[in-house]
Protein backbone atom coordinates (compact mmCIF):
# COMPACT_ATOMS: atom_id res chain seq x y z
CA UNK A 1 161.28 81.54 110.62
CA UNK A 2 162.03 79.11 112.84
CA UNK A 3 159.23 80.11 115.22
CA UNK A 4 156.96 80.30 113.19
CA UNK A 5 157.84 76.60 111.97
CA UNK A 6 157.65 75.19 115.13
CA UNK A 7 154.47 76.87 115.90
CA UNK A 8 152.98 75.95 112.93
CA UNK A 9 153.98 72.11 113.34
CA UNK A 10 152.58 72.26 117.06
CA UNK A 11 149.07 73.29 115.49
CA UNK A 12 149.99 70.13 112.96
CA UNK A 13 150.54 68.12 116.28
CA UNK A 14 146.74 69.07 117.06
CA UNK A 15 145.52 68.73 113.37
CA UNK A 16 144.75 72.34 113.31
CA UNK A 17 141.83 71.65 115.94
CA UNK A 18 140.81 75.35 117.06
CA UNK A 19 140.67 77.03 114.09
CA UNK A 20 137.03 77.21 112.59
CA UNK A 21 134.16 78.24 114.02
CA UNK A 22 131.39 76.79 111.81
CA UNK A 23 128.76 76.49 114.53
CA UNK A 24 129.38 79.06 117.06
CA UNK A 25 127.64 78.95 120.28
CA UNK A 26 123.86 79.84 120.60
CA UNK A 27 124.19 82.71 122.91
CA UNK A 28 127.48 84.85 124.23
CA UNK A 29 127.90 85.25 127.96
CA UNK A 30 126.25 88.05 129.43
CA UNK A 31 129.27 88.85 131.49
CA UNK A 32 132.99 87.84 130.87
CA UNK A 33 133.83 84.50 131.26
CA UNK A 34 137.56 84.14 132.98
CA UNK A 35 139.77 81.33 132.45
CA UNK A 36 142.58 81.00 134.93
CA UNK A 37 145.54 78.74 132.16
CA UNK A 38 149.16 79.10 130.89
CA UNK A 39 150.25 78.65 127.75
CA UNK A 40 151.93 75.92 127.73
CA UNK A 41 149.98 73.27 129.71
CA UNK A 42 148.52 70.58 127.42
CA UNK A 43 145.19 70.50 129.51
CA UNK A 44 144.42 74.34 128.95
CA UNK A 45 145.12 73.77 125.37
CA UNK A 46 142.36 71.47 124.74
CA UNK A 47 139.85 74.31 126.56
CA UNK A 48 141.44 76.94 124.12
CA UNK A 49 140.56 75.22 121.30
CA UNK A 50 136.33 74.63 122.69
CA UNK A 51 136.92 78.39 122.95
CA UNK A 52 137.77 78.92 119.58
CA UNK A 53 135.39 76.52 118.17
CA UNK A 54 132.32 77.67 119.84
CA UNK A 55 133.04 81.69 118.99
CA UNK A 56 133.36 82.60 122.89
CA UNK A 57 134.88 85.68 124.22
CA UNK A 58 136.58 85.01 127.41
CA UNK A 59 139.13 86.89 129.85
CA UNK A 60 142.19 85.24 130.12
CA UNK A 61 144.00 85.39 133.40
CA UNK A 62 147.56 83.86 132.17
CA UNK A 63 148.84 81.77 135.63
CA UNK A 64 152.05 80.46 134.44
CA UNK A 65 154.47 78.14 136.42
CA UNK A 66 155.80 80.74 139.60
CA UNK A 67 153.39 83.59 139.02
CA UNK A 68 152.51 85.78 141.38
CA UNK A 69 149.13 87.71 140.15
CA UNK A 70 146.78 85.17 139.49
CA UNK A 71 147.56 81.92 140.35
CA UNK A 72 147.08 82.65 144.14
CA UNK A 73 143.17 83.90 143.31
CA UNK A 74 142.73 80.08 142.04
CA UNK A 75 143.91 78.67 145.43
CA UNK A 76 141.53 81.40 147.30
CA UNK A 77 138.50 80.23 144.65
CA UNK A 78 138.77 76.70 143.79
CA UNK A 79 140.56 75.42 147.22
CA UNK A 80 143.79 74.07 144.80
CA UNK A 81 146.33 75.04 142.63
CA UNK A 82 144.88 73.44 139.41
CA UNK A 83 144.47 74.47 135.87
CA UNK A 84 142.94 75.26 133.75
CA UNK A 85 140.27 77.20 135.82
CA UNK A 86 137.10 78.37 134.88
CA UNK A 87 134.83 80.68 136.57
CA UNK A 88 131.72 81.87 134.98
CA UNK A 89 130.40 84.80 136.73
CA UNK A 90 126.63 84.34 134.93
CA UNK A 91 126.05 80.99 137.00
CA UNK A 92 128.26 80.73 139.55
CA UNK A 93 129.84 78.17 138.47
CA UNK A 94 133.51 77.14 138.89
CA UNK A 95 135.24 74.20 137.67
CA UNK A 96 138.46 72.63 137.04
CA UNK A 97 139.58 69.79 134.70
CA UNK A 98 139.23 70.38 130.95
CA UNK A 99 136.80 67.61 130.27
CA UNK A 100 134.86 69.12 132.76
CA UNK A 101 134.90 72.70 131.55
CA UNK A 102 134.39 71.98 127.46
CA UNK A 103 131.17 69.95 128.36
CA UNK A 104 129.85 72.75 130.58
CA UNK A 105 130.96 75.16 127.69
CA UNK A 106 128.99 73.15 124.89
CA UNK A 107 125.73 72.63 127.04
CA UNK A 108 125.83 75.80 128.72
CA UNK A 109 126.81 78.43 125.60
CA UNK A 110 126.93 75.74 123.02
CA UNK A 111 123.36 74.00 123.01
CA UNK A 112 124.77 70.71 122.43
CA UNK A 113 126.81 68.03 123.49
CA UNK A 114 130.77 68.59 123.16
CA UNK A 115 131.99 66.55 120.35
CA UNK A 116 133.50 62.89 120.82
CA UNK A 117 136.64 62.75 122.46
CA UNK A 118 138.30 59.58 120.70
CA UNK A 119 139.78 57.01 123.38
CA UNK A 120 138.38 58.80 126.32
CA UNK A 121 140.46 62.33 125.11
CA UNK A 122 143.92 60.30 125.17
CA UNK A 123 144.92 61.07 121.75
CA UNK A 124 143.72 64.42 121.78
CA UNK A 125 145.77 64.62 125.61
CA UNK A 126 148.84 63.52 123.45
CA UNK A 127 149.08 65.64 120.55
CA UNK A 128 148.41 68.82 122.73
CA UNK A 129 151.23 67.12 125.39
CA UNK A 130 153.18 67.17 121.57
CA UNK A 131 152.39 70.95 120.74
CA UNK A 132 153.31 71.92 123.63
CA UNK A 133 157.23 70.13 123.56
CA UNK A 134 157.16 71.39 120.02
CA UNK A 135 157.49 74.71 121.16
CA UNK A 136 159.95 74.26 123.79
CA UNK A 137 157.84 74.95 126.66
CA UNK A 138 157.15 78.35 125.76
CA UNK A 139 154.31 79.60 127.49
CA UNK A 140 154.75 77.90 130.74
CA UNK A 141 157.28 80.30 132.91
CA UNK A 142 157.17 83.64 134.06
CA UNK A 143 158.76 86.05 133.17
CA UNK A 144 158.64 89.91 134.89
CA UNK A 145 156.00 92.17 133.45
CA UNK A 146 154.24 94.79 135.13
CA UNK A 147 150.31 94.69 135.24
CA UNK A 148 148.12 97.10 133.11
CA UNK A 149 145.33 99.01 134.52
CA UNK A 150 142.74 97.38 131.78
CA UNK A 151 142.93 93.78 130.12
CA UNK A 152 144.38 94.25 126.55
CA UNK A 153 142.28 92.43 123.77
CA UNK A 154 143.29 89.66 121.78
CA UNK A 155 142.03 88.82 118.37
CA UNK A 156 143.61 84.98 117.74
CA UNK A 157 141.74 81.70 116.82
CA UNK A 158 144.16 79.00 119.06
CA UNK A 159 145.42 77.07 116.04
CA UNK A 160 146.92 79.96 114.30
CA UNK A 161 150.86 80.00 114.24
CA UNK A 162 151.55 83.78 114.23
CA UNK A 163 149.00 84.31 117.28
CA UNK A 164 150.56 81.56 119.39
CA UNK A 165 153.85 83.31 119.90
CA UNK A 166 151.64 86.79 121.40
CA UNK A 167 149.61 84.50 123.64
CA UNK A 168 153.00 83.02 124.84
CA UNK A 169 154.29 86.19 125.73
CA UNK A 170 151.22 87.65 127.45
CA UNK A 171 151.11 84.91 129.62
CA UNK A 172 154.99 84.80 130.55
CA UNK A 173 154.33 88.53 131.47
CA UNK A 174 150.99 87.91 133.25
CA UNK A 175 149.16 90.08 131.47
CA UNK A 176 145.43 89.34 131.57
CA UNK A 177 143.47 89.43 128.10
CA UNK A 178 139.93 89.53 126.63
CA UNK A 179 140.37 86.86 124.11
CA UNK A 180 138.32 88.04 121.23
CA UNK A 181 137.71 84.44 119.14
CA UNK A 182 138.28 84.63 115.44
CA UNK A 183 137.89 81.29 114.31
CA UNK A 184 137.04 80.50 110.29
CA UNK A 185 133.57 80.75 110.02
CA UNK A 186 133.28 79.43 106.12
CA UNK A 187 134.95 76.60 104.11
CA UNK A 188 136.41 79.21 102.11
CA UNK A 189 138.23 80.80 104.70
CA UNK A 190 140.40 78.04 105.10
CA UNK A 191 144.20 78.11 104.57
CA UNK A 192 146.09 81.37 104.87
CA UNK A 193 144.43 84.70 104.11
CA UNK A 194 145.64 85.59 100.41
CA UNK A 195 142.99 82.39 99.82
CA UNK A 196 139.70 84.01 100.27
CA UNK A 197 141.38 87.24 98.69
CA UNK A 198 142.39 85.83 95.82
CA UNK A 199 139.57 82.67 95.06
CA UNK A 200 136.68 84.51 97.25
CA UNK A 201 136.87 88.14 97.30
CA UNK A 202 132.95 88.04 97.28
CA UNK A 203 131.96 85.87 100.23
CA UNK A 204 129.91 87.66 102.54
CA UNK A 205 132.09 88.32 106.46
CA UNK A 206 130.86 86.06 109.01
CA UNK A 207 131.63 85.75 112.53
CA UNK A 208 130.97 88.57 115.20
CA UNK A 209 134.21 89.30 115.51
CA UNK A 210 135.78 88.98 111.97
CA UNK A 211 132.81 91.53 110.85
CA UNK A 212 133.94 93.52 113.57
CA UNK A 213 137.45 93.90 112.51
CA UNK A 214 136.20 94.20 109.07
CA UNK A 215 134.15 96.81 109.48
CA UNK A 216 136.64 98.74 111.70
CA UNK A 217 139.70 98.40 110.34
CA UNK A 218 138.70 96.57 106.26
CA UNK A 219 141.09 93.84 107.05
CA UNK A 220 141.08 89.93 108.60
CA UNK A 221 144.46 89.21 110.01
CA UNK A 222 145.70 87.73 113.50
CA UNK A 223 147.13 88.64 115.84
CA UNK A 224 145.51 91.61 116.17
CA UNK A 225 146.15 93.23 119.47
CA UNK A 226 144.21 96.61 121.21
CA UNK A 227 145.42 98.46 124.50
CA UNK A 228 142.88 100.26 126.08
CA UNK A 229 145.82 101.90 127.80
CA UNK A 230 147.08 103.46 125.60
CA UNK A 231 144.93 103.74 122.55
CA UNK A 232 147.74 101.51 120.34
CA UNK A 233 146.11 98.29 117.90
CA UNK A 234 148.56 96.81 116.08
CA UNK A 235 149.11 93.82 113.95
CA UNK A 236 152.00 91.22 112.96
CA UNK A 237 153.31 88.74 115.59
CA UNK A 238 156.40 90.80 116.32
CA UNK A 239 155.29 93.81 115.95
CA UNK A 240 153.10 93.01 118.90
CA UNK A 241 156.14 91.33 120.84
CA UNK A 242 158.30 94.47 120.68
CA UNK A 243 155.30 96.38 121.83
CA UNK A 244 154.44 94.22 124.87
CA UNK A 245 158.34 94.21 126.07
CA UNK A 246 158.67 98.03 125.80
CA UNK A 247 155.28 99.08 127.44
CA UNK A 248 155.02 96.33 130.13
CA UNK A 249 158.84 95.16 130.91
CA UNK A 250 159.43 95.39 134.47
C-alpha cells in the first residue's frame, strides 16, 4: 500500500501528465526508437511522458547510476555520459537534453509543435525533480540482473502508479524493454479501469495498443508484461516483480 501511495502521489507531483494519448503521433517509427534513461532522473521523466502522450513505441535501454551494459554505449555514441539519450535509427539522429528530444519527437513523429512548456519547463523540471524524491530514488541505482537474450515488452502509460514500480525494477536490473505506450485514448477512459466498465461498457477500443491487448487477451490493464524468452505475459505490479527477480537475479 504504501508503494503504491507514494507512486501514485509522484504522478500527483506531475499532475498525472503522461497518461492520455488523445492525439497520438501521425506516423510510428519504421524501426525502434531507443532511449538510453533511468528511472529515476527527473530529465528522462519529462521524455517518458512525450512518449506516452504521442502513442510511441520505443526500446528502452535502462542506464541507471553505476551500470555496466548500457551506459558505456552512450559515451561510445554521443561523446558524454548524459541522459536521457535518444537515438533514432530512421534518421540518424542522436540527441541529448530532454527539451531537445520532445521537440524532435513532436515535429518528427508528432506533426506539430511540442506543447508549451510554462516558465521555460521550470515547473514542469520541479514537479518531476518532486516525483522522483517521492519515491525515494527508486529507479536510479543498479542493482545485479543478468541480461536476456530478447528485450521484454512493456505495456505502461508513464503516469500510471502500478506500472511505475515494474519500470523501476527493470531498470535497477538493466533489463532493456520495448515500451509498448498505452496511454487513455478517450475522455471516458479516465480514472481507474472499473470506470469505463461500469459507466462505458460500450465505447468503441482505441489506441493501437489497447486494441491490441483487447483483442488478444479481452482485457485493458497495466502493467502488462511479455517475455519473448520464455513465452510468460503476466499482469499485476507484483506479480511481475516476483517474476523479474526469479528469472533474471544474478
Amino acid at each position: 500500500m504504501l508503494n503504491t501511495l507514494s507512486s501514485t502521489l509522484a504522478s500527483t507531483a506531475r499532475a498525472w501528465r503522461g497518461s492520455l494519448a488523445f492525439r497520438p503521433a501521425e506516423r510510428q517509427p519504421a524501426k525502434l526508437l531507443e532511449l538510453y534513461e533511468f528511472e529515476g532522473c527527473p530529465f528522462c521523466r519529462l521524455v517518458r511522458e512525450a512518449i506516452t502522450e504521442l502513442d510511441l513505441d520505443v526500446l528502452i535501454k535502462p542506464c541507471p547510476k553505476g551500470g555496466k551494459r548500457f551506459r558505456p554505449e552512450v559515451g561510445r555514441l554521443g561523446g558524454k555520459m548524459q541522459f536521457p539519450f535518444l537515438v533514432d535509427p530512421n534518421t540518424d539522429r542522436q540527441l541529448y537534453e530532454s527539451t531537445d528530444i520532445i521537440d524532435y519527437l513532436y515535429a518528427e513523429y508528432g506533426g506539430r509543435s511540442a506543447p508549451a512548456r510554462p516558465l521555460g519547463g521550470a515547473v514542469a523540471l520541479m514537479g518531476s525533480n518532486a516525483a522522483t524524491l517521492l519515491r525515494g530514488l527508486r529507479g536510479m541505482r543498479r542493482r545485479a540482473g543478468r541480461a536476456p537474450d530478447q528485450p521484454l515488452e512493456l505495456y505502461s502509460f508513464e503516469s500510471s502508479p502500478f506500472s511505475r514500480p515494474v519500470r523501476e525494477l527493470l531498470c535497477e536490473m538493466e533489463i532493456p524493454y520495448i515500451l509498448r505506450s498505452f496511454g487513455k485514448a478517450v475522455p471516458q477512459e479516465i480514472g481507474p479501469p472499473w470506470v469505463r466498465t461500469r459507466f462505458f461498457p460500450d465505447i468503441p477500443v482505441r489506441g493501437r495498443n489497447r486494441r491490441a491487448m483487447h483483442e488478444q487477451t479481452g482485457h485493458l490493464q497495466v502493467p502488462y508484461l511479455v517475455d519473448p524468452n520464455t513465452d510468460e505475459a503476466l499482469y499485476e505490479s507484483s506479480a511481475i516483480a516476483s517474476y523479474l527477480k526469479t528469472t533474471y537475479a544474478a
